[in-house]
Protein backbone atom coordinates (compact mmCIF):
# COMPACT_ATOMS: atom_id res chain seq x y z
CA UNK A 1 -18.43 -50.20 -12.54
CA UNK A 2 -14.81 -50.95 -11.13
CA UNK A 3 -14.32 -49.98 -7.92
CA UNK A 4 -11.61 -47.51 -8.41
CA UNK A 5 -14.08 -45.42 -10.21
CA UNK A 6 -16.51 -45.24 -8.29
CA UNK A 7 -14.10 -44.37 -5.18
CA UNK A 8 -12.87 -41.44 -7.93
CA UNK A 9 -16.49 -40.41 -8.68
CA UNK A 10 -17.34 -39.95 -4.96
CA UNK A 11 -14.23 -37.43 -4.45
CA UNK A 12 -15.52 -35.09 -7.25
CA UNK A 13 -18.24 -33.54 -4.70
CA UNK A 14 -15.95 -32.92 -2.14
CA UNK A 15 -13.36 -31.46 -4.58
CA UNK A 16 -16.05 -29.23 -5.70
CA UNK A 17 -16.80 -27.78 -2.24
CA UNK A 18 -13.16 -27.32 -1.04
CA UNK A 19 -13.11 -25.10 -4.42
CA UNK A 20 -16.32 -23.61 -3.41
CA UNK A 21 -14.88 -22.79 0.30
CA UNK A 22 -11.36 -21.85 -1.29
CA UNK A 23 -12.94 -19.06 -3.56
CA UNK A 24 -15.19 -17.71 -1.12
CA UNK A 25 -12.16 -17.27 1.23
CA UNK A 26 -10.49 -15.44 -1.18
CA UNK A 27 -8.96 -12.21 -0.43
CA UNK A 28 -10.78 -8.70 -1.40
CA UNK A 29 -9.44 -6.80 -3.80
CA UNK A 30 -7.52 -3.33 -2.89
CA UNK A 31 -9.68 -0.56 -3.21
CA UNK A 32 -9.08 2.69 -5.49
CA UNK A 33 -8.74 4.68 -2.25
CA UNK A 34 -6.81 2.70 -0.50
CA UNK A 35 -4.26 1.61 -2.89
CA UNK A 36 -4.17 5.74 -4.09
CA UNK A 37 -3.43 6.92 -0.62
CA UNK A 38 -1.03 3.69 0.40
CA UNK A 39 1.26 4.59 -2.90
CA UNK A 40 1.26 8.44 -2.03
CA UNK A 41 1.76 8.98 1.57
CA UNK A 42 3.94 5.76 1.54
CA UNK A 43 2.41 2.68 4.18
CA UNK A 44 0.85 -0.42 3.16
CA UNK A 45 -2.31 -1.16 1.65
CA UNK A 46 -4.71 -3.05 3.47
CA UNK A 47 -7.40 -5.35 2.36
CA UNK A 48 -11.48 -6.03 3.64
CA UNK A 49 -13.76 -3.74 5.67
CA UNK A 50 -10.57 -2.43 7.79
CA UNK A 51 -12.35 0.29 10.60
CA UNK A 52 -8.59 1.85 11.90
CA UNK A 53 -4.94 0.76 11.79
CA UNK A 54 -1.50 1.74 13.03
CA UNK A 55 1.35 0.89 11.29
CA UNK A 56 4.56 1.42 13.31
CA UNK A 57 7.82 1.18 11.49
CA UNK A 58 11.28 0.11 14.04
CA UNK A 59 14.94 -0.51 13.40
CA UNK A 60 17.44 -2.33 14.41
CA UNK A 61 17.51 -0.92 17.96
CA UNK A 62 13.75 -1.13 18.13
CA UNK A 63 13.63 2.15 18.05
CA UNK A 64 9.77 3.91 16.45
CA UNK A 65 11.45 4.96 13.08
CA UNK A 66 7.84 6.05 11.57
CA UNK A 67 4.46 5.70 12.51
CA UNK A 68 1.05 5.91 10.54
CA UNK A 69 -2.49 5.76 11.72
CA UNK A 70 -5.74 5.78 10.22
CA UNK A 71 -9.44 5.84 10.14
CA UNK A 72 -11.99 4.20 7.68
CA UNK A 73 -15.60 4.67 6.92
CA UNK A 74 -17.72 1.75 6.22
CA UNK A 75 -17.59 3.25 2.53
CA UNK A 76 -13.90 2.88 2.92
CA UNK A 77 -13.21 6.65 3.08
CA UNK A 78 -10.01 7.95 5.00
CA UNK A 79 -11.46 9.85 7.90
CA UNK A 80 -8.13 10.83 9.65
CA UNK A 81 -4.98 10.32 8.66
CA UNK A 82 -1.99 10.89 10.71
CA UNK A 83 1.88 10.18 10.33
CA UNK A 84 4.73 10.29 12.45
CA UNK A 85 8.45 10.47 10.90
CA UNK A 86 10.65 10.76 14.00
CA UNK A 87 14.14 10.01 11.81
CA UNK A 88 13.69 13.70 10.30
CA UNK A 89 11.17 14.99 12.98
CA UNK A 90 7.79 15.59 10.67
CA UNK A 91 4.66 14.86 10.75
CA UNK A 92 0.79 15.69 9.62
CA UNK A 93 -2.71 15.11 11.14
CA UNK A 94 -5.22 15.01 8.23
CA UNK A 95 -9.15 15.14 8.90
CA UNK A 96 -11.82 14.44 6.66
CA UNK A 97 -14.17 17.43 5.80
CA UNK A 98 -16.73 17.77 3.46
CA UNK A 99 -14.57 17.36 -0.36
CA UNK A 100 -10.85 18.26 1.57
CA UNK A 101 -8.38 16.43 4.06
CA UNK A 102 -7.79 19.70 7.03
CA UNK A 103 -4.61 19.93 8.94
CA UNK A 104 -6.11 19.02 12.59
CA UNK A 105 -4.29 21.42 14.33
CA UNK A 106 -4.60 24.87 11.85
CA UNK A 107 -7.56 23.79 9.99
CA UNK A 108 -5.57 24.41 6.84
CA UNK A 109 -6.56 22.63 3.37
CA UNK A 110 -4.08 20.36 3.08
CA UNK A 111 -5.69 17.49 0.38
CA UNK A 112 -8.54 18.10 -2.14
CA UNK A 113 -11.12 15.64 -3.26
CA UNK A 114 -12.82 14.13 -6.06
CA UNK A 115 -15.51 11.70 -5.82
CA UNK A 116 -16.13 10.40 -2.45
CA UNK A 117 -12.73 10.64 -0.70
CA UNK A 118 -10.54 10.24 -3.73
CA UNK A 119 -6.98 12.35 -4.03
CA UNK A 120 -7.76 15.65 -6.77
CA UNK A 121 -4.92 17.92 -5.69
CA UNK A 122 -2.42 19.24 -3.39
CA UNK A 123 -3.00 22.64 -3.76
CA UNK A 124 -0.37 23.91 -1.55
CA UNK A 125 2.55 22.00 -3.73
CA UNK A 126 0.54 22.55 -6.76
CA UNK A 127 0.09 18.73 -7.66
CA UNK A 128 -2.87 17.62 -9.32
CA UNK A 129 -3.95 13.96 -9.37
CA UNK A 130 -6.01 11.85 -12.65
CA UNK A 131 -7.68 8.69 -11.98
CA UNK A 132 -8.41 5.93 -14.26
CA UNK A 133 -11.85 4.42 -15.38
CA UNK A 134 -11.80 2.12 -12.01
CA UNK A 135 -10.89 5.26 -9.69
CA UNK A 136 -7.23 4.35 -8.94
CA UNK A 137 -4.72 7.01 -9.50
CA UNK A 138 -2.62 6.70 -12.32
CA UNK A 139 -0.80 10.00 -12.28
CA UNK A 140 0.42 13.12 -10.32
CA UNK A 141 1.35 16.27 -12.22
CA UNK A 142 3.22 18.90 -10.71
CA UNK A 143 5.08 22.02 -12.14
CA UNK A 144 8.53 20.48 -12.72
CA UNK A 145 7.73 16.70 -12.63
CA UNK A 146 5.18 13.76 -13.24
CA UNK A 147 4.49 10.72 -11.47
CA UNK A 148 2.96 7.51 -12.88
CA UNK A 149 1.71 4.71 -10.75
CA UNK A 150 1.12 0.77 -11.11
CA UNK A 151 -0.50 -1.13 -10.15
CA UNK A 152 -1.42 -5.45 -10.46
CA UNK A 153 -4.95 -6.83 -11.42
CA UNK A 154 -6.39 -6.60 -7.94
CA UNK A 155 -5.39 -2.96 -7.18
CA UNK A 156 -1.93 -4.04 -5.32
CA UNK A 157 0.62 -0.79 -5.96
CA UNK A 158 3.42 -1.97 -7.36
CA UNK A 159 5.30 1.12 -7.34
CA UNK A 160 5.69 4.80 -9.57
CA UNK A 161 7.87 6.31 -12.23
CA UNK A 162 8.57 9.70 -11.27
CA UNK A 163 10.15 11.99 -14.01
CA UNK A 164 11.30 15.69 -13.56
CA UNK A 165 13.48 17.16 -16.50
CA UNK A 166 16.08 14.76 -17.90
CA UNK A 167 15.82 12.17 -14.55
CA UNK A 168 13.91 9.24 -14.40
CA UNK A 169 13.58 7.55 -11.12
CA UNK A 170 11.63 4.15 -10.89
CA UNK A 171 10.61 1.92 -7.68
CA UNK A 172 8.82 -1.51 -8.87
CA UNK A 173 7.57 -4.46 -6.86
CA UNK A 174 7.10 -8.34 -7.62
CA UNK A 175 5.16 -10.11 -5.94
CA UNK A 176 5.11 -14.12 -5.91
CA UNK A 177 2.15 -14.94 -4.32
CA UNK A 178 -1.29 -13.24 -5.22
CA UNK A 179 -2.47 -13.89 -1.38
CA UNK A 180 0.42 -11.97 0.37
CA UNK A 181 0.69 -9.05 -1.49
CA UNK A 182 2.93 -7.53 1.12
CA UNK A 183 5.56 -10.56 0.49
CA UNK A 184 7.35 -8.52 -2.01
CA UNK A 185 11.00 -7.70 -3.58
CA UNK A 186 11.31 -3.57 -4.98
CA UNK A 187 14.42 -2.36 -7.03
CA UNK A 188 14.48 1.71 -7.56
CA UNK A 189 16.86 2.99 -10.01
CA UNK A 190 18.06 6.42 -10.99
CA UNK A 191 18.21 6.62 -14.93
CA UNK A 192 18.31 2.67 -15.18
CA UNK A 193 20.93 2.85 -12.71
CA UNK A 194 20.04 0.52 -9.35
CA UNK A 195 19.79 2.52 -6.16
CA UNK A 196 18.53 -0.32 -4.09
CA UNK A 197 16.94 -2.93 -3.39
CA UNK A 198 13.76 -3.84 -0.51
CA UNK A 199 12.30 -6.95 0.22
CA UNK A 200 9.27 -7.67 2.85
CA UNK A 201 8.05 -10.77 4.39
CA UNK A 202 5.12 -11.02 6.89
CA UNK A 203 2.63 -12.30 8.90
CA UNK A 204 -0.77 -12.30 8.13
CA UNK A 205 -4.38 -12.26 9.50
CA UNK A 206 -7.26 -13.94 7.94
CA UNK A 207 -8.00 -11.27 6.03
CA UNK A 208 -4.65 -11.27 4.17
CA UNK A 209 -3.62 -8.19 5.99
CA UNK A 210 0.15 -7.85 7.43
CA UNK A 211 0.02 -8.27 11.27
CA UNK A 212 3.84 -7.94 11.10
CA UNK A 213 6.71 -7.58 8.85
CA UNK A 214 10.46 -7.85 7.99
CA UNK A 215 12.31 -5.38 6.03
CA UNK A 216 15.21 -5.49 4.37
CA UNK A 217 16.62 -2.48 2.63
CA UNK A 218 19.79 -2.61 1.07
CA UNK A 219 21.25 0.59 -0.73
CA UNK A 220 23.15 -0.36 -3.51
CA UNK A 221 24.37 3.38 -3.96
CA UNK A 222 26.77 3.38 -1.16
CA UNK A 223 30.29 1.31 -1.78
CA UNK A 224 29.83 -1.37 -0.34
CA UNK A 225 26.44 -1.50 -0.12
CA UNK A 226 24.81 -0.73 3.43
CA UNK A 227 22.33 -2.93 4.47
CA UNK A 228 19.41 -1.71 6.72
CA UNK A 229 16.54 -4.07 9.11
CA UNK A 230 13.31 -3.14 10.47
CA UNK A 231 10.66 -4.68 11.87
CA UNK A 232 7.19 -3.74 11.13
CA UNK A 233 4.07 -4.01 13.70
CA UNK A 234 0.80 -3.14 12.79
CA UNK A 235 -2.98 -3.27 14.24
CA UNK A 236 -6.08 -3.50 12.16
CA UNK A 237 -9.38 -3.38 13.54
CA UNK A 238 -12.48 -4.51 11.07
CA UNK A 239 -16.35 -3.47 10.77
């Protein structure tokens, strides 16, 4: 047998283990909870057997623009939920009670659930929530409007159509590498008019999880266009 084959041959095995090792270090898929409650309380998804997280959102100055944190079951339930908006001064607690989300402070029913720890309705606003065969969200209803979500293979969101009498308002994501989800470029329009544009580029752990992000936001509405940075840190401990 010539050499050159043989030197070929004995590569094959090791080829087939790197492709082993490269699958089984591939990243988990999103889950229907956490992709549901990423695309409607607005933070990023997060990947793996994730136990709490913070994600803290800063501008330019480095100033805390918004701030989420959150606790997860090892069944990947939301446990608490709590967000911090100090650019327009709001904010909720959420804790996990028997089929509802309760305001921690009042005790109110903010959130009810189907399944597990899946979103069912906002009874206070009057939104109700479907779910596909797989669990994910795929629609809110409310009184004067609809939203439809997306969402890629894995679970990623890519974004929602919202519709409410004659206006349409669409934000969609791309993302160019199935690893780093979070490395993505959004456009929102207004009635297939462009509002603006975001892109996101990050850091990540080995879990494929965003340690830390840059944000660009540019609105496209404004003439000329304003262009906004932020800087995104977050924490992630795992089971």
């Amino acid at each position: 047998m010539d050499i050159r084959v043989k030197k070929a041959l004995m590569t094959l095995p090791a080829l087939w283990l790197l492709a082993g090792c490269d699958g089984a270090s591939a990243p988990q898929a999103f889950t229907p909870e956490m992709a549901s409650f990423s695309n409607e309380f607005d933070f990023d998804p997060l990947r793996g057997p994730v136990k709490d997280f913070s994600q803290t959102l800063m501008n330019e100055k480095g100033e805390v623009a918004k701030r989420i944190t959150g606790t997860v079951s090892e069944e990947g339930c939301f446990d608490t939920l709590e967000f911090h908006n100090l650019e327009d001064n709001s904010g909720a607690a959420l804790v996990l009670n028997a089929n509802f989300y309760l305001d921690a402070a009042s005790q109110e029913k903010r959130v009810k659930l189907q399944g597990k720890c899946q979103l069912a309705e906002l009874p206070a606003a009057g939104i109700t929530y479907d779910t596909n065969d797989s669990g994910f969200v795929v629609k809110a209803r409310g009184k004067d409007a609809t939203i439809d979500y997306r969402y890629d293979a894995e679970g990623y969101p890519l974004g929602k159509v919202t519709v409410a009498g004659q206006t349409k308002m669409t934000v969609l994501a791309t993302v160019a590498d199935n690893r780093k989800k979070l490395d993505y470029t959004a456009v929102s329009t207004l009635n297939d008019k462009t509002l603006g544009r975001v892109k996101q580029s990050c850091d990540y752990d080995r879990h494929f999880n965003p340690v830390s992000c840059k944000l660009e936001i540019t609105d496209e509405s404004a003439s000329p266009p304003v262009h906004h940075n932020y800087t995104i840190k977050n924490t992630i401990d795992y089971y």
